[in-house]
Protein backbone atom coordinates (compact mmCIF):
# COMPACT_ATOMS: atom_id res chain seq x y z
CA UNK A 1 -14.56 -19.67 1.73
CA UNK A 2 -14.31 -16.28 -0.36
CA UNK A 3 -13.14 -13.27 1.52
CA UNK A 4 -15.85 -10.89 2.02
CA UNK A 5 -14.66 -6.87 0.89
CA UNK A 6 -16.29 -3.92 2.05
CA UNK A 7 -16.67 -1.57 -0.54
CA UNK A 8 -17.45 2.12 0.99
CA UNK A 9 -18.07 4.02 -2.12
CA UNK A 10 -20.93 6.77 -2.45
CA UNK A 11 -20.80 6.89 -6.37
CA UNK A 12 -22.70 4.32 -7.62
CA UNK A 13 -20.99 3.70 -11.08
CA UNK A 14 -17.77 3.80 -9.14
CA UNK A 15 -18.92 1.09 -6.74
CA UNK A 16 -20.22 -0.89 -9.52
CA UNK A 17 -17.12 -1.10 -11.35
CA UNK A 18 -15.14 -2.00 -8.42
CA UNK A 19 -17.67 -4.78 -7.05
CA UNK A 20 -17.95 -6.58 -10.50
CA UNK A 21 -13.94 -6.72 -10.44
CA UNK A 22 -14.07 -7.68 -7.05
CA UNK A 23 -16.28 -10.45 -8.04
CA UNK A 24 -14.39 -11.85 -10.63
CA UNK A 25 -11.29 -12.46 -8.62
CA UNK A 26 -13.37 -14.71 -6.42
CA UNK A 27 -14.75 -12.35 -3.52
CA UNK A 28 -17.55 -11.39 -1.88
CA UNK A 29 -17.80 -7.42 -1.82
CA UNK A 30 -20.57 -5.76 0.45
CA UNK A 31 -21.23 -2.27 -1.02
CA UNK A 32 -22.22 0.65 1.66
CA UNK A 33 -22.88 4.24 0.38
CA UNK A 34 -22.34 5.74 4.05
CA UNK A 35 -19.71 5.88 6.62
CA UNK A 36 -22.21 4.96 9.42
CA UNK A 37 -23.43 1.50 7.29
CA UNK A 38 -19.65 0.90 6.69
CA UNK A 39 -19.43 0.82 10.39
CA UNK A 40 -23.03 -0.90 11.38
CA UNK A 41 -20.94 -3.91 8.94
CA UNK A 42 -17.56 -3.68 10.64
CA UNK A 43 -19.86 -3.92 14.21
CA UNK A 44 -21.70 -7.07 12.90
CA UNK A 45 -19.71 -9.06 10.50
CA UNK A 46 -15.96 -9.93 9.41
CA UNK A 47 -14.54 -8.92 6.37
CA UNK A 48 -11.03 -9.15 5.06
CA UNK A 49 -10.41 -5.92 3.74
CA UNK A 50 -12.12 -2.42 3.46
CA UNK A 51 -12.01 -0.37 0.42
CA UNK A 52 -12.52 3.49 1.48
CA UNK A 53 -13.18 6.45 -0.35
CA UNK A 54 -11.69 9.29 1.57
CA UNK A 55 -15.01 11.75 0.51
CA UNK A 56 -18.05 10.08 2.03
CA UNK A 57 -21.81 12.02 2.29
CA UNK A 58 -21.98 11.75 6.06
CA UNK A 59 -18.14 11.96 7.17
CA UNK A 60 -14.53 12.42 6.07
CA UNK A 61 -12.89 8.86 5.34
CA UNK A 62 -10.35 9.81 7.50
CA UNK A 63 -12.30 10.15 10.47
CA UNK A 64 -13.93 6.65 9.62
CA UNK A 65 -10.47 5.18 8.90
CA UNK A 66 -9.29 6.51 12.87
CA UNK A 67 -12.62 4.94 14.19
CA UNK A 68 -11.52 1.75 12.49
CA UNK A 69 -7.82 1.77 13.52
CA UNK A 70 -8.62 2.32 17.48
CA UNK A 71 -10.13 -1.16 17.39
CA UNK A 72 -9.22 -3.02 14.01
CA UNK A 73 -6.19 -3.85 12.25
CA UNK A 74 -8.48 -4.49 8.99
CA UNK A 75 -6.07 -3.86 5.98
CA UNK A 76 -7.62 -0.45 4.32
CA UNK A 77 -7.71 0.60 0.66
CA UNK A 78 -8.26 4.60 0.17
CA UNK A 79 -9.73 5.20 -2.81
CA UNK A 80 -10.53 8.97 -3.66
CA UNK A 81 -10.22 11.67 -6.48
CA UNK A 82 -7.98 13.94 -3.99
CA UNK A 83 -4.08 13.67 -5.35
CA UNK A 84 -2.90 16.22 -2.89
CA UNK A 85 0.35 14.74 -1.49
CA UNK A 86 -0.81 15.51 2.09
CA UNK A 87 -4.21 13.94 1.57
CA UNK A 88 -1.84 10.71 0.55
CA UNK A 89 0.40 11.34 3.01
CA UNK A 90 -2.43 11.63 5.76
CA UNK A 91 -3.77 8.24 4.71
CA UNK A 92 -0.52 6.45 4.94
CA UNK A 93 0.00 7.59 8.37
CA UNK A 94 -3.62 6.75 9.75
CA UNK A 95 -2.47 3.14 9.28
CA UNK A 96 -3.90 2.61 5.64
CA UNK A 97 -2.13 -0.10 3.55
CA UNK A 98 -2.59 1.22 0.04
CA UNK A 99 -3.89 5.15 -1.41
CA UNK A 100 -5.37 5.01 -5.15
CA UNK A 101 -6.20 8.36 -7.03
CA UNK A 102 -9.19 8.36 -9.07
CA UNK A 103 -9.52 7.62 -11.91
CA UNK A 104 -8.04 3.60 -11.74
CA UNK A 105 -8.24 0.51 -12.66
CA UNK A 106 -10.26 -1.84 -10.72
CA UNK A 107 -7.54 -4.44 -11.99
CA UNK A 108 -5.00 -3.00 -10.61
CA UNK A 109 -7.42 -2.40 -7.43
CA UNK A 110 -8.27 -5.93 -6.57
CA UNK A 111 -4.35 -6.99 -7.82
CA UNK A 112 -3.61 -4.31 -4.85
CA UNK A 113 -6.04 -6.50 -2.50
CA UNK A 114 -4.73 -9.88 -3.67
CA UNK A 115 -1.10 -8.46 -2.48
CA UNK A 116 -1.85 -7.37 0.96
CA UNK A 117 -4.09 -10.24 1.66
CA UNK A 118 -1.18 -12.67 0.78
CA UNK A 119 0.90 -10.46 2.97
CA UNK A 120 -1.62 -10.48 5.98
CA UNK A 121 -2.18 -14.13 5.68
CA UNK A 122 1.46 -14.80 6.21
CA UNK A 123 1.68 -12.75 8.63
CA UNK A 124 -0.80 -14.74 10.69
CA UNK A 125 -0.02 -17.88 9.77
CA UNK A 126 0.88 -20.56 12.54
CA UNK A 127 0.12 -19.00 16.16
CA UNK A 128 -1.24 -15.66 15.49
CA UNK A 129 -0.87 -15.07 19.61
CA UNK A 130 2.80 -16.28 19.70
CA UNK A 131 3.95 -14.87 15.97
CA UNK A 132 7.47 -16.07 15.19
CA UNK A 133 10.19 -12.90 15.23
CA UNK A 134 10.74 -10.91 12.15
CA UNK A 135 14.22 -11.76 11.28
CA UNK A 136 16.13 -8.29 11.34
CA UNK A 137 16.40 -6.31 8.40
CA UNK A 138 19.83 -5.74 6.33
CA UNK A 139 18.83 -1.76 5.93
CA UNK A 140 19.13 0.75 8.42
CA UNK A 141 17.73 4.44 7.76
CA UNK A 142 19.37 6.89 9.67
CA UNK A 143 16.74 9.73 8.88
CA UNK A 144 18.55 12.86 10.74
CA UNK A 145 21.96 12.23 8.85
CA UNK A 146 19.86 11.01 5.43
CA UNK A 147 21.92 7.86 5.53
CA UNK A 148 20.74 4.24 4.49
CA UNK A 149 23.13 1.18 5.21
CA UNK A 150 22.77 -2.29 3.23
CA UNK A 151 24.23 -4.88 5.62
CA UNK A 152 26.76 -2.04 7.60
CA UNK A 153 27.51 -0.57 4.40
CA UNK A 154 26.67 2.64 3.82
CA UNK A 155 25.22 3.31 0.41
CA UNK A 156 25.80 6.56 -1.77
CA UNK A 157 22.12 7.39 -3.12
CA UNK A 158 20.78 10.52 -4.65
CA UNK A 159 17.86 12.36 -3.00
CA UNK A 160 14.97 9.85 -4.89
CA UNK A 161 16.86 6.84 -4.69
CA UNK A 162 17.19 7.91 -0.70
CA UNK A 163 13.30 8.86 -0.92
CA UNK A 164 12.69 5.35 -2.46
CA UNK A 165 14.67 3.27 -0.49
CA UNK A 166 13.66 4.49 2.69
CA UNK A 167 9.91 3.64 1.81
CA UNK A 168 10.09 0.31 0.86
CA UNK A 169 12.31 -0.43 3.71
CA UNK A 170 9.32 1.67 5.86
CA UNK A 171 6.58 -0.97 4.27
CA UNK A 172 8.27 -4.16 3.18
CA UNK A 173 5.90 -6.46 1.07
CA UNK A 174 4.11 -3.01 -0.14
CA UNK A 175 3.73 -3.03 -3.37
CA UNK A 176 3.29 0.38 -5.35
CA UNK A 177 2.67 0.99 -8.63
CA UNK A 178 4.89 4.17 -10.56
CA UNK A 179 2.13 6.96 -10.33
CA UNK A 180 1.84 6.26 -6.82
CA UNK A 181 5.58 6.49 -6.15
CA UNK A 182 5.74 9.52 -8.25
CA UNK A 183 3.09 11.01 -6.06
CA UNK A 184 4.48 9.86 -2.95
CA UNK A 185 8.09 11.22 -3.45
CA UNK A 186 8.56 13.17 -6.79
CA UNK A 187 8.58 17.05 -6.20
CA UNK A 188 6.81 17.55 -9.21
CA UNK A 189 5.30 14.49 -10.65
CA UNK A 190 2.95 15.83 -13.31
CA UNK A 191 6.39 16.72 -14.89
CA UNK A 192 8.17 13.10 -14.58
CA UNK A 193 7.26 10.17 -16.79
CA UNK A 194 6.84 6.54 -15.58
CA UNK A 195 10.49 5.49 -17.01
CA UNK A 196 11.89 8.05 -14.52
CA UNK A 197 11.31 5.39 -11.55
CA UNK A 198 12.23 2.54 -13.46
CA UNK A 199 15.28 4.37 -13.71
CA UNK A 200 15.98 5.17 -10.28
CA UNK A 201 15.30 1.00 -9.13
CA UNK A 202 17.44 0.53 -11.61
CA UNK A 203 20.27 2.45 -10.40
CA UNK A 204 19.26 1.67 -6.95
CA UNK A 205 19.21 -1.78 -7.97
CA UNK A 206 22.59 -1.37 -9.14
CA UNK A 207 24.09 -0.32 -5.80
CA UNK A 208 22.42 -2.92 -3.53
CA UNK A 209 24.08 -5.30 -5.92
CA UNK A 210 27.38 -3.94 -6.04
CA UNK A 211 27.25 -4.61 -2.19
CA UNK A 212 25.39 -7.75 -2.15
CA UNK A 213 25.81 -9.68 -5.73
CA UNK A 214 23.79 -12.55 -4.55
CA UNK A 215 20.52 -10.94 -3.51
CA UNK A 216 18.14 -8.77 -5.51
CA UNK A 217 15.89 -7.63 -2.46
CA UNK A 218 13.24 -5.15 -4.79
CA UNK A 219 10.78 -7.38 -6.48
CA UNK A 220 9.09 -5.91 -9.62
CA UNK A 221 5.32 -6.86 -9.70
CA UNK A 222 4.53 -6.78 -13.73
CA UNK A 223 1.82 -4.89 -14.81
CA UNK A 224 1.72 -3.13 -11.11
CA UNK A 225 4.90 -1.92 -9.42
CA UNK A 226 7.33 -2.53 -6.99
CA UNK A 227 8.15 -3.86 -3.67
CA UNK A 228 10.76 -4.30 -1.36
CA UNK A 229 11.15 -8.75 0.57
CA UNK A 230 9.63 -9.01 3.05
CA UNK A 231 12.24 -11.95 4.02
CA UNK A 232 15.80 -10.89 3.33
């Protein structure tokens, strides 16, 4: 049975774009202009994932994304033309799983929806009422002291490979691509260039190796970005 996708989307070119890629992966999308249609669907039917532009005609995504949250854990997409790190920021912590800055891809869109689909449907696989324990994790963030330890040792990182390892640890299975982690964490990031992450997993790569030899626990996603195991 194909996943249905609610698309909420005011600009029409936009939402066609999206829905035709949407389409071609093998889903169903369901296209509403409004925040109140978006949730007349949510009321009525199931869908698998919503898609949310942050800058509806009727109300702020935000506000729609909250409403969601107080009685949904439906995986959420923001999709808007606001880069402001607060207005990503913002997102993140209203419980969204993935923030994409217009303009984008709709590949890389529904390869974003693929990824935390797989990630959902494991995590509700077998009893979903009696879920099996998350086995701990080998990283601990110590925030106050700005301190990450890989299996009790603590590692020496430099303030973005700190800023990156503390986020994928944060959202294991998340994958993000190198604009959005330039975004996310970079100071200035219409000054940096893509290679300047692939530099710092390197390096961080590098020191989670140099502890652990056998394990490699950041996966790269071609043609998308990075993510941290979810099993480790």
């Amino acid at each position: 049975m194909k996943k249905r996708i609610l698309l909420v989307e005011d600009e029409p070119s936009v939402a066609d774009n999206i829905t035709y890629a949407l389409t071609t992966e093998g889903f169903t999308p369901e296209w509403c202009q409004t925040g109140a249609a978006a949730q007349t669907v949510l009321a009525t039917e199931e869908v698998a994932l919503v898609i949310l532009d942050v800058g509806l005609p009727d109300m702020n995504g935000f506000e729609l994304a909250k409403t969601i949250r107080q009685h949904s854990d439906v995986p959420i997409i923001f999709v808007t033309a606001r880069a402001e790190e607060v207005d990503r920021i913002v997102g993140l912590e209203i419980g969204a799983d993935d923030y994409m800055v217009k303009p984008f891809s709709p590949r890389e869109l529904t390869a974003r929806v693929k990824a935390i689909l797989r990630r959902t449907d494991r995590q509700q696989s077998g009893n979903p009422g009696n879920p099996s324990p998350r086995p701990s994790s080998p990283f601990h963030v110590d925030e106050a002291r700005h301190l990450i330890s890989y299996h009790g040792v603590a590692l020496s990182l430099s303030r973005y490979e700190f800023r990156l390892c503390s986020l994928f640890v944060k959202h294991p299975g998340h994958v993000y691509s190198r604009e959005q982690l330039l975004q996310l964490l970079w100071a200035s990031p219409e000054m940096s260039l893509d290679r300047t992450v692939d530099t710092h997993i390197k390096t961080l790569r590098q020191k989670l190796k140099a502890i652990r030899p056998d394990q490699d626990p950041i996966v790269t996603h071609r043609g998308v970005g990075y993510a941290l195991k979810e099993e480790l």
